[in-house]
C-alpha atoms as a PDB file:
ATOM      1  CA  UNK A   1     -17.803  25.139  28.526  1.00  0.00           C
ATOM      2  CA  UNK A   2     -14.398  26.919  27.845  1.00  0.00           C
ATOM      3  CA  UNK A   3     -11.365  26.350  29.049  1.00  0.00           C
ATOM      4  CA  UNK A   4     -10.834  29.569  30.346  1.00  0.00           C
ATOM      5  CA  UNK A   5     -14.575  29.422  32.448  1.00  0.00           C
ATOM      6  CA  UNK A   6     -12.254  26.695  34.220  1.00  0.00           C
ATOM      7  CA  UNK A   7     -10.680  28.029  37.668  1.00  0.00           C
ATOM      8  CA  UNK A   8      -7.570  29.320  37.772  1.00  0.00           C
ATOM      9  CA  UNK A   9      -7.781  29.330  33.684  1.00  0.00           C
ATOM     10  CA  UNK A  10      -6.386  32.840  32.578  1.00  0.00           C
ATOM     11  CA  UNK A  11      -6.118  33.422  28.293  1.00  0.00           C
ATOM     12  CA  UNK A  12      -2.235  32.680  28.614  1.00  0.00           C
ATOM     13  CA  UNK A  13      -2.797  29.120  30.543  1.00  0.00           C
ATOM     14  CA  UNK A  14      -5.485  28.395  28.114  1.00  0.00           C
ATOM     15  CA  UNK A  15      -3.803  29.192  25.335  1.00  0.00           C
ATOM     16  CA  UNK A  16      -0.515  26.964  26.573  1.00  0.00           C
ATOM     17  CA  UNK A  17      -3.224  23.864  27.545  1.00  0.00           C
ATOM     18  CA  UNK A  18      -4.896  24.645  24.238  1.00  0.00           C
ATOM     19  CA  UNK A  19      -1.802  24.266  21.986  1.00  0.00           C
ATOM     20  CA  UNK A  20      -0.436  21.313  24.108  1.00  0.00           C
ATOM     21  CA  UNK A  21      -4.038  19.623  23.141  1.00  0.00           C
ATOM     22  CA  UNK A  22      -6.060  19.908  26.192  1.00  0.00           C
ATOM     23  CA  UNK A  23      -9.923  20.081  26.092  1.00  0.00           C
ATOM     24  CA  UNK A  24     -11.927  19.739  29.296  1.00  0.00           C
ATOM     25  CA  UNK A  25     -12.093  16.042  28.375  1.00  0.00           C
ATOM     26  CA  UNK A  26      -8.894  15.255  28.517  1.00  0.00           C
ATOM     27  CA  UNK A  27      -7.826  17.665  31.558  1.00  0.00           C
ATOM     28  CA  UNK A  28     -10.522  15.794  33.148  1.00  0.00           C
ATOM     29  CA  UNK A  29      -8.614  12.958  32.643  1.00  0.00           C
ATOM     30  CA  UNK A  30      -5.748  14.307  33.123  1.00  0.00           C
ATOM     31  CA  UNK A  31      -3.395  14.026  36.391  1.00  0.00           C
ATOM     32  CA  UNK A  32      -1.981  16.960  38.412  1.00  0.00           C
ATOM     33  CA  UNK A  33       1.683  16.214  38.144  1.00  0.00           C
ATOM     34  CA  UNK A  34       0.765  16.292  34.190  1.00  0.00           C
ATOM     35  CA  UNK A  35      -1.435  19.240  33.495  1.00  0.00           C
ATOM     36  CA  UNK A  36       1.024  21.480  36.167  1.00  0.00           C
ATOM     37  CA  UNK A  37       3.747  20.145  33.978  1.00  0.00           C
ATOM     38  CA  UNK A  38       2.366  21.152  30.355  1.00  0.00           C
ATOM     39  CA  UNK A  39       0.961  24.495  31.675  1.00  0.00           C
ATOM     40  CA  UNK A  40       3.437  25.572  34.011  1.00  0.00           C
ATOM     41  CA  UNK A  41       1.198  25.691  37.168  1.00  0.00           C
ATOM     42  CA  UNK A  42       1.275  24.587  40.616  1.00  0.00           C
ATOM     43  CA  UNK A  43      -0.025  21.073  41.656  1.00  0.00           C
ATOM     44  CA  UNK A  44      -2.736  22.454  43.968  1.00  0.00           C
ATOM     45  CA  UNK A  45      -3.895  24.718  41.434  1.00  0.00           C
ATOM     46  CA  UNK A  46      -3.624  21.715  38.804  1.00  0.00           C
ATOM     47  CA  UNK A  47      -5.734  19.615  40.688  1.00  0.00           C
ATOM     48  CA  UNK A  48      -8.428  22.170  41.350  1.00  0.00           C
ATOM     49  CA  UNK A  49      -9.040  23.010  37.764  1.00  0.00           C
ATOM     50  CA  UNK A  50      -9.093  18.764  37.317  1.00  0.00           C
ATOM     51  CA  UNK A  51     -11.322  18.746  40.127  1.00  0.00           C
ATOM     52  CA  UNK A  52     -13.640  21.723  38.029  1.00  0.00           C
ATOM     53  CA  UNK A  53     -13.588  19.787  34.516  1.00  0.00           C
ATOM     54  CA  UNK A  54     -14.484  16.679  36.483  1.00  0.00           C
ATOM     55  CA  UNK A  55     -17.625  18.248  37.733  1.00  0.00           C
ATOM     56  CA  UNK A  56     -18.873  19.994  34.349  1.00  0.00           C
ATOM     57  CA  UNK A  57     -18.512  16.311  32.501  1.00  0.00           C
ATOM     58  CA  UNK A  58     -20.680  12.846  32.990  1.00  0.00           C
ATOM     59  CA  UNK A  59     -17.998  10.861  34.371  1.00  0.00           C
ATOM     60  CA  UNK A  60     -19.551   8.874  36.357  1.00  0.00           C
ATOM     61  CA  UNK A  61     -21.459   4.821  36.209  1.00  0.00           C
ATOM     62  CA  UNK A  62     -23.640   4.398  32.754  1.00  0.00           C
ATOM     63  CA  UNK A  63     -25.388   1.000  32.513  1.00  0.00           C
ATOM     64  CA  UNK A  64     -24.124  -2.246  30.600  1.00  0.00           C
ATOM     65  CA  UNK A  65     -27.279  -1.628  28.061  1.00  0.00           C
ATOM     66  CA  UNK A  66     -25.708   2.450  27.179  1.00  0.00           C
ATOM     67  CA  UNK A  67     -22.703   0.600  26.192  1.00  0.00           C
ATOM     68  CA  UNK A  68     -24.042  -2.292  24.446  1.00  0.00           C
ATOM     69  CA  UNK A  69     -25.897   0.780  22.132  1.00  0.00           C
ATOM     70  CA  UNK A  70     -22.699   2.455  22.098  1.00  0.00           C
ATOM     71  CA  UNK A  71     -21.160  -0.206  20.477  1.00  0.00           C
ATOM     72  CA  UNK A  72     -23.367  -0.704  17.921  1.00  0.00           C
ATOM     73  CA  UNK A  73     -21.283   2.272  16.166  1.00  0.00           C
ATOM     74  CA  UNK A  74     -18.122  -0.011  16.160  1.00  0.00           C
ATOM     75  CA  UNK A  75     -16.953  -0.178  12.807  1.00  0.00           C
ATOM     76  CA  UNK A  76     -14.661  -2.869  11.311  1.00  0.00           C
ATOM     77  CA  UNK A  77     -11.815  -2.845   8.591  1.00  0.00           C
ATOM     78  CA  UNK A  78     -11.588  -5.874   6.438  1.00  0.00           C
ATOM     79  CA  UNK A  79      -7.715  -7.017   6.380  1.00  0.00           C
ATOM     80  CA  UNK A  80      -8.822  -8.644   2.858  1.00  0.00           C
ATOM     81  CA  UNK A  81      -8.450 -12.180   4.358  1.00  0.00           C
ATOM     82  CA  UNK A  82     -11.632 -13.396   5.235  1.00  0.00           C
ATOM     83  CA  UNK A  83      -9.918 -16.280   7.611  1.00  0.00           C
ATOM     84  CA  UNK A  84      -7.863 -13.467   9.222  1.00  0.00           C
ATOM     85  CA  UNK A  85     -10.958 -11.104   9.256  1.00  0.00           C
ATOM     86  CA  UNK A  86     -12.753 -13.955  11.551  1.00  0.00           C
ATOM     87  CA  UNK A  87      -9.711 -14.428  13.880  1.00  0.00           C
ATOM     88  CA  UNK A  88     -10.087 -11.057  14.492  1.00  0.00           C
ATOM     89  CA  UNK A  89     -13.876 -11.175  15.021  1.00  0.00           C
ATOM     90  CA  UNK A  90     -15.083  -9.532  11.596  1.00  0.00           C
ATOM     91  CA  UNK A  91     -11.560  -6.873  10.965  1.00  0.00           C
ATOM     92  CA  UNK A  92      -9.826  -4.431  12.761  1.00  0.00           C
ATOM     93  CA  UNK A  93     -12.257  -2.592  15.274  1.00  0.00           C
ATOM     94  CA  UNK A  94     -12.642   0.791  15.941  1.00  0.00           C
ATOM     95  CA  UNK A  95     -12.329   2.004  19.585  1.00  0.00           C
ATOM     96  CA  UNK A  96      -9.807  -0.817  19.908  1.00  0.00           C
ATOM     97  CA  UNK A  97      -5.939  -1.148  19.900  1.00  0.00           C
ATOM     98  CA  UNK A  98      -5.277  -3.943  17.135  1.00  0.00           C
ATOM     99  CA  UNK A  99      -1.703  -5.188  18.012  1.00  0.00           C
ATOM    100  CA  UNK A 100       0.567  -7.480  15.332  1.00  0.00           C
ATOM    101  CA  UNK A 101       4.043  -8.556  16.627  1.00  0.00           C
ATOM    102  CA  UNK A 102       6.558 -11.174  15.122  1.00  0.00           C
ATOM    103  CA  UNK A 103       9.512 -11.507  13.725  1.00  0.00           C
ATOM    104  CA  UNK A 104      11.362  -9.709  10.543  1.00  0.00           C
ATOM    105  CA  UNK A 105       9.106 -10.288   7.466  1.00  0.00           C
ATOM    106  CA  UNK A 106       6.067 -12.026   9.325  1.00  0.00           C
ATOM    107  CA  UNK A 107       3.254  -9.511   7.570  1.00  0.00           C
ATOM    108  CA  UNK A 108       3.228  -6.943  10.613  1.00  0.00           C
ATOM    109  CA  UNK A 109       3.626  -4.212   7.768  1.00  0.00           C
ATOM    110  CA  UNK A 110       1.844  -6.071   4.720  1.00  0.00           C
ATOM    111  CA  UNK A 111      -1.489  -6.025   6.643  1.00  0.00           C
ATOM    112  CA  UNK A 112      -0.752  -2.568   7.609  1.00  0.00           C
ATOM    113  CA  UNK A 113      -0.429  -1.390   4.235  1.00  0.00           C
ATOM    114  CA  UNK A 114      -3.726  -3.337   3.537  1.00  0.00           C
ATOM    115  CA  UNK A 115      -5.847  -1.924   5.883  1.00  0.00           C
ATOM    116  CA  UNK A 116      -4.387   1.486   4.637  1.00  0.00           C
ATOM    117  CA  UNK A 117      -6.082   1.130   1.526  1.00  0.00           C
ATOM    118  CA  UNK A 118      -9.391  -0.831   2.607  1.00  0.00           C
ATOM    119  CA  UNK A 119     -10.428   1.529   5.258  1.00  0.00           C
ATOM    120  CA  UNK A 120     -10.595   4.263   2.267  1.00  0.00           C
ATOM    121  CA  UNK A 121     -13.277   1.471   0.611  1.00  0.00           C
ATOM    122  CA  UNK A 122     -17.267   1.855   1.278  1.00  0.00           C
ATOM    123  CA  UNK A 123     -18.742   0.212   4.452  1.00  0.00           C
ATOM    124  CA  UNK A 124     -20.252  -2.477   2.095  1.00  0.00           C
ATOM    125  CA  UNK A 125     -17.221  -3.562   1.229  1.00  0.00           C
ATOM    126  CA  UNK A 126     -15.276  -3.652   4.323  1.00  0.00           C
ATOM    127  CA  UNK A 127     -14.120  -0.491   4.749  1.00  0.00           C
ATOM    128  CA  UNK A 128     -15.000   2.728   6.845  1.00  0.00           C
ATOM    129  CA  UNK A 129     -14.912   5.363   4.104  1.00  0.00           C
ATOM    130  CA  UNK A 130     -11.834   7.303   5.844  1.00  0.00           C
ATOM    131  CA  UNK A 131      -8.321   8.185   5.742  1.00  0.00           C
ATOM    132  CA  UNK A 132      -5.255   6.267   7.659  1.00  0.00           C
ATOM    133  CA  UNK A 133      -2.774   7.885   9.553  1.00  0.00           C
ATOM    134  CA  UNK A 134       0.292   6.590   9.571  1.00  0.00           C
ATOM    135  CA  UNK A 135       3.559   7.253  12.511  1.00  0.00           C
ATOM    136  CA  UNK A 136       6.476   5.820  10.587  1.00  0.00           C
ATOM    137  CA  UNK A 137       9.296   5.060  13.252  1.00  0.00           C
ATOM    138  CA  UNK A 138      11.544   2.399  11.069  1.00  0.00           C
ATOM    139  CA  UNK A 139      11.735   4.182   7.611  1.00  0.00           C
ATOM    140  CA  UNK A 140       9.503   1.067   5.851  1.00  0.00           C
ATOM    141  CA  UNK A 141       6.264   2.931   4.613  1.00  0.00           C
ATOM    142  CA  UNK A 142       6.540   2.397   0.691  1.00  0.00           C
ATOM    143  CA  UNK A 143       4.184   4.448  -1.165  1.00  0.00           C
ATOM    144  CA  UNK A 144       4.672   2.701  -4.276  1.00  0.00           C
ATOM    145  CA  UNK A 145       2.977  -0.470  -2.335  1.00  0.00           C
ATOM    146  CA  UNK A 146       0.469   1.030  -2.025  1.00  0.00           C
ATOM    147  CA  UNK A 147       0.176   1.626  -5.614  1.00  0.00           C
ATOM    148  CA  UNK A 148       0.253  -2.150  -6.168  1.00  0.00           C
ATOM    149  CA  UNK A 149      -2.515  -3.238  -3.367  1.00  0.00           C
ATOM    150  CA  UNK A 150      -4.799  -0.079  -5.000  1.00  0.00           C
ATOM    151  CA  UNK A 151      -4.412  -0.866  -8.413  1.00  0.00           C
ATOM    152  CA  UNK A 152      -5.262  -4.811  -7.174  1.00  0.00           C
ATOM    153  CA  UNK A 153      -8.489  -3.344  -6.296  1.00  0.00           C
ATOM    154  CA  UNK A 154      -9.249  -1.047  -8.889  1.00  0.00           C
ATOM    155  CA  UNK A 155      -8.816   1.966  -7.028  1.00  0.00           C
ATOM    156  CA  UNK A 156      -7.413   5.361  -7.801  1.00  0.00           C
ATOM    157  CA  UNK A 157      -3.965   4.834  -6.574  1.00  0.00           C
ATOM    158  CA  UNK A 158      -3.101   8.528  -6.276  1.00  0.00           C
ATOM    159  CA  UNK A 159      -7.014   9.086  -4.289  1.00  0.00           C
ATOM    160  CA  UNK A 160      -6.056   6.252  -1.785  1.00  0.00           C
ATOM    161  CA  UNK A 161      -2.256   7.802  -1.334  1.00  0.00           C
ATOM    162  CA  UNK A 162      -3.838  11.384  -0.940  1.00  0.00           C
ATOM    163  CA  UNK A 163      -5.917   9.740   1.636  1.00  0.00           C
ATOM    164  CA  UNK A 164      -2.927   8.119   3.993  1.00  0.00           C
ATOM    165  CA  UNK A 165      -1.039  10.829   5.781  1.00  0.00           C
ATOM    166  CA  UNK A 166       2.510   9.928   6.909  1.00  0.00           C
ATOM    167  CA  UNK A 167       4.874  11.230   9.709  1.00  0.00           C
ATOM    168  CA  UNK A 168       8.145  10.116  10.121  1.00  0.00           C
ATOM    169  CA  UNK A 169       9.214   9.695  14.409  1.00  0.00           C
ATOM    170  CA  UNK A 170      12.882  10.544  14.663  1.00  0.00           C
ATOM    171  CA  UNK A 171      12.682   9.215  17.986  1.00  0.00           C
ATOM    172  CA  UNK A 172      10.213   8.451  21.190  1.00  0.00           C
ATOM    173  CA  UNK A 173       9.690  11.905  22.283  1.00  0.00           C
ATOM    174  CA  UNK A 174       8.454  12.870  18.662  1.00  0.00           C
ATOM    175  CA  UNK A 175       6.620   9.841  18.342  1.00  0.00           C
ATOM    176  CA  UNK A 176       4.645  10.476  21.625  1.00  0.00           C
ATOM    177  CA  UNK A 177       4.313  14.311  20.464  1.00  0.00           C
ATOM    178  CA  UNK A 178       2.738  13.233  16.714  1.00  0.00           C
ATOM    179  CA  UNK A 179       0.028  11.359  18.377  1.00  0.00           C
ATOM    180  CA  UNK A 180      -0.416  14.038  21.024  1.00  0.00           C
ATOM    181  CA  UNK A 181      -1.290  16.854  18.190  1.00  0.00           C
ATOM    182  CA  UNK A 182      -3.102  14.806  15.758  1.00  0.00           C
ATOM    183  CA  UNK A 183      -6.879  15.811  17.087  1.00  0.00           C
ATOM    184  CA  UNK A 184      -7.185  18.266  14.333  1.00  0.00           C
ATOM    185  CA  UNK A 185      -6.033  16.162  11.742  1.00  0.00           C
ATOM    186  CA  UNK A 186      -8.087  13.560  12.766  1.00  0.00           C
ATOM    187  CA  UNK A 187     -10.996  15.641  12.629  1.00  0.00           C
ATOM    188  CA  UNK A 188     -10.018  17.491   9.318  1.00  0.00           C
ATOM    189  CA  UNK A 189      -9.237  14.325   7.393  1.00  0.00           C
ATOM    190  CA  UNK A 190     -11.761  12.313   8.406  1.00  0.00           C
ATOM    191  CA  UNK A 191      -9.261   9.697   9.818  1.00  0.00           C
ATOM    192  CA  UNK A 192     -11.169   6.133  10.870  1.00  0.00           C
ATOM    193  CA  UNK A 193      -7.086   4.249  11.242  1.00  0.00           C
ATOM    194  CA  UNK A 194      -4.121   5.165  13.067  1.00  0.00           C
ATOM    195  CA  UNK A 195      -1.080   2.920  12.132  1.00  0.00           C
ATOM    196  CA  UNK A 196       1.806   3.034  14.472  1.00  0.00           C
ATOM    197  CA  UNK A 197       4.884   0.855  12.570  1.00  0.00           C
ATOM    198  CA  UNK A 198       6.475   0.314  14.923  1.00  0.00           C
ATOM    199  CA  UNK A 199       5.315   1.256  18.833  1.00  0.00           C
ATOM    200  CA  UNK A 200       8.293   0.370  20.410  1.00  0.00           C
ATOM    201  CA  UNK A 201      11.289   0.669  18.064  1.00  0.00           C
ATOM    202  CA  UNK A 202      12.386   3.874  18.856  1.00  0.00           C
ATOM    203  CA  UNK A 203      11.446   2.943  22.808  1.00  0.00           C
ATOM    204  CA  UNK A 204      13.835  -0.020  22.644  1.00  0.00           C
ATOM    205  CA  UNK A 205      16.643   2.944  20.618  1.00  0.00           C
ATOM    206  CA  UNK A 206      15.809   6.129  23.636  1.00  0.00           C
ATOM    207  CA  UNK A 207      15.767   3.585  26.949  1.00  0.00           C
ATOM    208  CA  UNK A 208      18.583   1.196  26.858  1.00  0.00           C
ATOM    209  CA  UNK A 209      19.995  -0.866  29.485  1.00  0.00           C
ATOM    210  CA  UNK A 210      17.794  -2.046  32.943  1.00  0.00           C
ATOM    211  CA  UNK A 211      18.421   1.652  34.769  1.00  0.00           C
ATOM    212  CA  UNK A 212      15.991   2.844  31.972  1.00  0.00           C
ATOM    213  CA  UNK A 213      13.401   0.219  31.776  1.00  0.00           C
ATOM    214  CA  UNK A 214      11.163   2.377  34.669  1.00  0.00           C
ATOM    215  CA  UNK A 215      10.729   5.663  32.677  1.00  0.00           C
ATOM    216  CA  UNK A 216      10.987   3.644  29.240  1.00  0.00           C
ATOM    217  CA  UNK A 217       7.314   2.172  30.589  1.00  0.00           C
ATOM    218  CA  UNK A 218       5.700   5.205  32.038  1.00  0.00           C
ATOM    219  CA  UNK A 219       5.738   7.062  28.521  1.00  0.00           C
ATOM    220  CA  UNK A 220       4.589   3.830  26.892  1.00  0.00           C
ATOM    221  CA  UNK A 221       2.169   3.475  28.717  1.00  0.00           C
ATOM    222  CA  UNK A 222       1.250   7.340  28.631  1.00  0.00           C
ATOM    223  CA  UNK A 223       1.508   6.766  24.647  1.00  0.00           C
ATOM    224  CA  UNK A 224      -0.429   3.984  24.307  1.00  0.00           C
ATOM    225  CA  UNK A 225      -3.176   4.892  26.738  1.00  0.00           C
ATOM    226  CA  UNK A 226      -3.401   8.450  24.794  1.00  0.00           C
ATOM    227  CA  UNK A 227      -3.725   6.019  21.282  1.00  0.00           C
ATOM    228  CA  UNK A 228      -6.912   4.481  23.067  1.00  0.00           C
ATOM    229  CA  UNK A 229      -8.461   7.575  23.955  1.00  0.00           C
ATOM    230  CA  UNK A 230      -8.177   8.980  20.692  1.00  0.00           C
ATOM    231  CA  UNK A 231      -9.819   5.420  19.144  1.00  0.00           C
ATOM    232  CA  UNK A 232     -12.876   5.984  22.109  1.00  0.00           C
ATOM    233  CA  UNK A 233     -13.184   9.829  21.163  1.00  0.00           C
ATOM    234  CA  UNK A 234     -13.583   9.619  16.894  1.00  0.00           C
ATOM    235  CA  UNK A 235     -14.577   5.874  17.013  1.00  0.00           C
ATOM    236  CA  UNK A 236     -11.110   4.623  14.852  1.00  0.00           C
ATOM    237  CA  UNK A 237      -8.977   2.221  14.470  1.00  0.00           C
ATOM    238  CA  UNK A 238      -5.480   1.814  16.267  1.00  0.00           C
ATOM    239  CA  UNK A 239      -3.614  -0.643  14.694  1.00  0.00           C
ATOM    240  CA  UNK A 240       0.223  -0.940  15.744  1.00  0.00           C
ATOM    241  CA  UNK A 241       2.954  -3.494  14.841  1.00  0.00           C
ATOM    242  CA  UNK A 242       5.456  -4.650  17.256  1.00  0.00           C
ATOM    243  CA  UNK A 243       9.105  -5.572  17.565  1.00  0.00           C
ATOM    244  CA  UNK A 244      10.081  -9.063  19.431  1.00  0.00           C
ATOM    245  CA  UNK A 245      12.927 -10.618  21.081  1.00  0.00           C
ATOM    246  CA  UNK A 246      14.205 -13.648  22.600  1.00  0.00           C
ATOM    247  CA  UNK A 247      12.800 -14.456  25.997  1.00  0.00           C
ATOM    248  CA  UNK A 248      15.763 -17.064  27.576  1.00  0.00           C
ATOM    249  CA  UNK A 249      13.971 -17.764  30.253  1.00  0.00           C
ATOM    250  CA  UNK A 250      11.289 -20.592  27.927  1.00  0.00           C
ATOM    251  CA  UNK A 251      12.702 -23.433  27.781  1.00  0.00           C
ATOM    252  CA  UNK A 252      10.644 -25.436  25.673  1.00  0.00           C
ATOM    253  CA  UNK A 253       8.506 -24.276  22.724  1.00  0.00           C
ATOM    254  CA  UNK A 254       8.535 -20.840  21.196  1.00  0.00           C
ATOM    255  CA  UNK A 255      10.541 -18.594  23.024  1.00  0.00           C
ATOM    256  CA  UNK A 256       9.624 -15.250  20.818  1.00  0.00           C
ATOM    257  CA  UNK A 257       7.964 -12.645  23.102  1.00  0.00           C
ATOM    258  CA  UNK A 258       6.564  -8.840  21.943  1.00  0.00           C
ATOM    259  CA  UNK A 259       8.253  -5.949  23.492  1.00  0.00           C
ATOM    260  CA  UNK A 260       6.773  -3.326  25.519  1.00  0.00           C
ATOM    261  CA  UNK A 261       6.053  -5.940  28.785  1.00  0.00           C
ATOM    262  CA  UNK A 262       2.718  -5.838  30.780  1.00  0.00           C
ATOM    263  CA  UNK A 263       2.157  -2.788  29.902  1.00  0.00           C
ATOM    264  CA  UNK A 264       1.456  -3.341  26.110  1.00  0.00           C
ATOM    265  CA  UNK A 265      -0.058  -6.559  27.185  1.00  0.00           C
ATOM    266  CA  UNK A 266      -2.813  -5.098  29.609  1.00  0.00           C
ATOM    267  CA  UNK A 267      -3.687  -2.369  27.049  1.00  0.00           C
ATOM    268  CA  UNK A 268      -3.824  -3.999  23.666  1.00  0.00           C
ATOM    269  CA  UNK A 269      -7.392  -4.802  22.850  1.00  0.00           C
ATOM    270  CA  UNK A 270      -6.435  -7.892  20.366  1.00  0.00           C
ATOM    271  CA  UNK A 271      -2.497  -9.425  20.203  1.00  0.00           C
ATOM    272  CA  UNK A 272      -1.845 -11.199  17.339  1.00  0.00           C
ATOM    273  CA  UNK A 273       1.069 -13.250  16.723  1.00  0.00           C
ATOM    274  CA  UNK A 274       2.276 -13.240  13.344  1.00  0.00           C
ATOM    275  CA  UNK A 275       4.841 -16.351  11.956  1.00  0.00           C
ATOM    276  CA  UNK A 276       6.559 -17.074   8.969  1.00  0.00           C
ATOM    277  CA  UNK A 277       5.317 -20.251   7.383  1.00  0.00           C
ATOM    278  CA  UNK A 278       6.270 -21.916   3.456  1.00  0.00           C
ATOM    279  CA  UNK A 279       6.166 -19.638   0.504  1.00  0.00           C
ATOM    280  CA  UNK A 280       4.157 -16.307   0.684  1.00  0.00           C
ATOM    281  CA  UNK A 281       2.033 -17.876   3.858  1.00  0.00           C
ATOM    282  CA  UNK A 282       1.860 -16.621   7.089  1.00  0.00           C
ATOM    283  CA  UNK A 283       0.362 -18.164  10.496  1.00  0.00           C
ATOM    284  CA  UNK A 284      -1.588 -15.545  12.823  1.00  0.00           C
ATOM    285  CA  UNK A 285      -1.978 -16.639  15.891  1.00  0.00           C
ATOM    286  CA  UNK A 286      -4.773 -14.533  18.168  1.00  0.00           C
ATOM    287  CA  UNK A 287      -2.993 -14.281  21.608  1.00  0.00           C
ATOM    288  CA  UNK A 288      -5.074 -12.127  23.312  1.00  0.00           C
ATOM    289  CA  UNK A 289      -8.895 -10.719  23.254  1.00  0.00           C
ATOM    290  CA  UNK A 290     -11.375  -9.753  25.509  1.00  0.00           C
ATOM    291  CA  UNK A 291     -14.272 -11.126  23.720  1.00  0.00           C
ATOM    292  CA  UNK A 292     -12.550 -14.301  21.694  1.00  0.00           C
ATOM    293  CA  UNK A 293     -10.951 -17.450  22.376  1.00  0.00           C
ATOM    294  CA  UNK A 294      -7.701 -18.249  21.184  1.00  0.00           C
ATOM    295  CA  UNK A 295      -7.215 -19.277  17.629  1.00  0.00           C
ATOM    296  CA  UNK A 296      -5.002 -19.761  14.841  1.00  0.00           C
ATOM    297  CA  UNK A 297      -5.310 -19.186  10.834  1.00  0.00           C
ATOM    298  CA  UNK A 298      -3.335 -19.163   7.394  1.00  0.00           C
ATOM    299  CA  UNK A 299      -2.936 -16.461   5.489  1.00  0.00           C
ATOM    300  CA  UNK A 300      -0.948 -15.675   2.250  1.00  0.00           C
ATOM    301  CA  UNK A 301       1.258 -12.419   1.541  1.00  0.00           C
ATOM    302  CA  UNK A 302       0.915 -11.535  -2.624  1.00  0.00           C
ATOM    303  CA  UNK A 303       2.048  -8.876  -4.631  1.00  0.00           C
ATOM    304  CA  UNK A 304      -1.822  -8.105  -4.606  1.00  0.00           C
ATOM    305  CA  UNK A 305      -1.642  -7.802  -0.697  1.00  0.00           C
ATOM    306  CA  UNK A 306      -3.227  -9.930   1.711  1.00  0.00           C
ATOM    307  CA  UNK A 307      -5.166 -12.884   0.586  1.00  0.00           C
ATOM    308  CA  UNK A 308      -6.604 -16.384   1.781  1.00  0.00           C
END
């Protein structure tokens, strides 16, 4: 089905939903107040070519054993640490949102720059024989580490940077628009890891102040829920670091807490809590998993990358 066999779907509509990203899967998914927004419609009408994408797609129960064989596909990116790699359950999963949050130089982007190289490496070896792409939105991807964790391997170091394709976010709005558009490039590339470094920097920059805090959550939310269906859709990786603050309100242990609120919370798949600890060690701490229990490991930082 087309968009334009879609009610109420003329060539100029489905060119604008087209361009904007739209298939019937995610109009299906979409809501009214969203789809009249991108393609310039009326609610009603909105709704009733929702109502018409609904009805051409299986969207409906399926039984707990169609997604046990559905996840059988899952594939997992080794983060070179076998400790870490069994906090996490075996890696970073696919059709999962892998959240790291802590404080300045706790790992968040040494493990990201890890898993940018090993998810280029063969499925024997931990990897998922695909490219990373990477939303830089603090100005600290480094190419030339890269180099160094590649040539630690024995890999190609210009193949593996070839492989990682960057965008810079100049703020939320192009952030939220980068992940929007990249369903082609996903495709084309042959993608398997989306690295978002960080979610909510630019979120914290855009939204200031308590008056803002509403709107600030609705597109988070939008963006991160958009992040999810893209992992569900090609069966890749999301895996995001996170800013923290301060919370005043603990009195008594540690009081660091991730931005981003429930909302972050309720849709990362796994929250890891990353600490600084002696020398080049760190402590990850699993906060939060649907399948797991709680845990903690040790894990070092080298000029190799991450190690036991």
């Amino acid at each position: 089905m087309d968009l334009e066999d879609l009610p109420g779907v003329g060539p100029a509509t489905a060119e604008k939903l087209s361009s904007a990203g739209y298939d019937i899967q995610k109009i299906a998914a979409s809501s009214a107040h969203e789809l009249s927004e991108v393609a310039g419609m009326g609610v009603e009408t909105a709704k009733k070519i929702i109502a018409a994408a609904r009805d051409s797609l299986e969207m409906g129960y399926e039984t707990a054993s169609d997604i046990m064989e559905k996840r059988k596909g899952i594939g997992r990116i080794t983060t070179s640490s076998q400790k870490l790699d069994e906090l996490l359950g075996g890696g970073i999963e696919t059709m999962a949102i892998t959240e790291f949050y802590g404080k300045f130089g706790s790992g968040k982007s040494q493990i990201n720059f890890q898993a940018a190289v090993n998810v280029q490496l063969p499925k024997e070896k931990g990897g998922l024989e695909g490219g990373a792409l990477w939303v830089d939105t603090e100005s600290t991807f480094r190419p030339d580490r890269v180099v160094q964790i590649a040539e630690a391997h024995g890999l190609d170091p210009k193949q593996i940077l070839d492989n990682i394709l960057v965008a810079k976010a100049i703020n939320s709005d192009h952030q939220i628009v980068l992940i929007e558009k990249a369903d082609e490039i996903i495709k084309e590339n042959n993608i398997k890891l989306i690295i978002v470094d960080s979610l909510t920097a630019h979120f914290r920059a855009d939204y200031a102040g308590r008056g803002a805090l509403g709107e600030r959550q609705q597109k988070l939310n939008k963006h991160i829920h958009i992040l999810q269906q893209l992992a569900d859709k090609h069966n890749l990786a999301i895996l995001i670091a996170n800013q923290v603050m301060d919370n005043p309100g603990i009195l008594f242990g540690d009081p660091t807490t991730p931005i981003g609120g429930n909302v972050l919370g309720h849709a990362a798949t796994y929250r890891v809590y990353l600490r600084k600890s002696k020398d080049d060690k760190r402590v990850a701490r699993l906060v939060d998993s649907p399948c797991l229990p709680d845990n903690e490991t040790v894990f070092k930082v080298k000029p190799e990358g991450i190690r036991d």
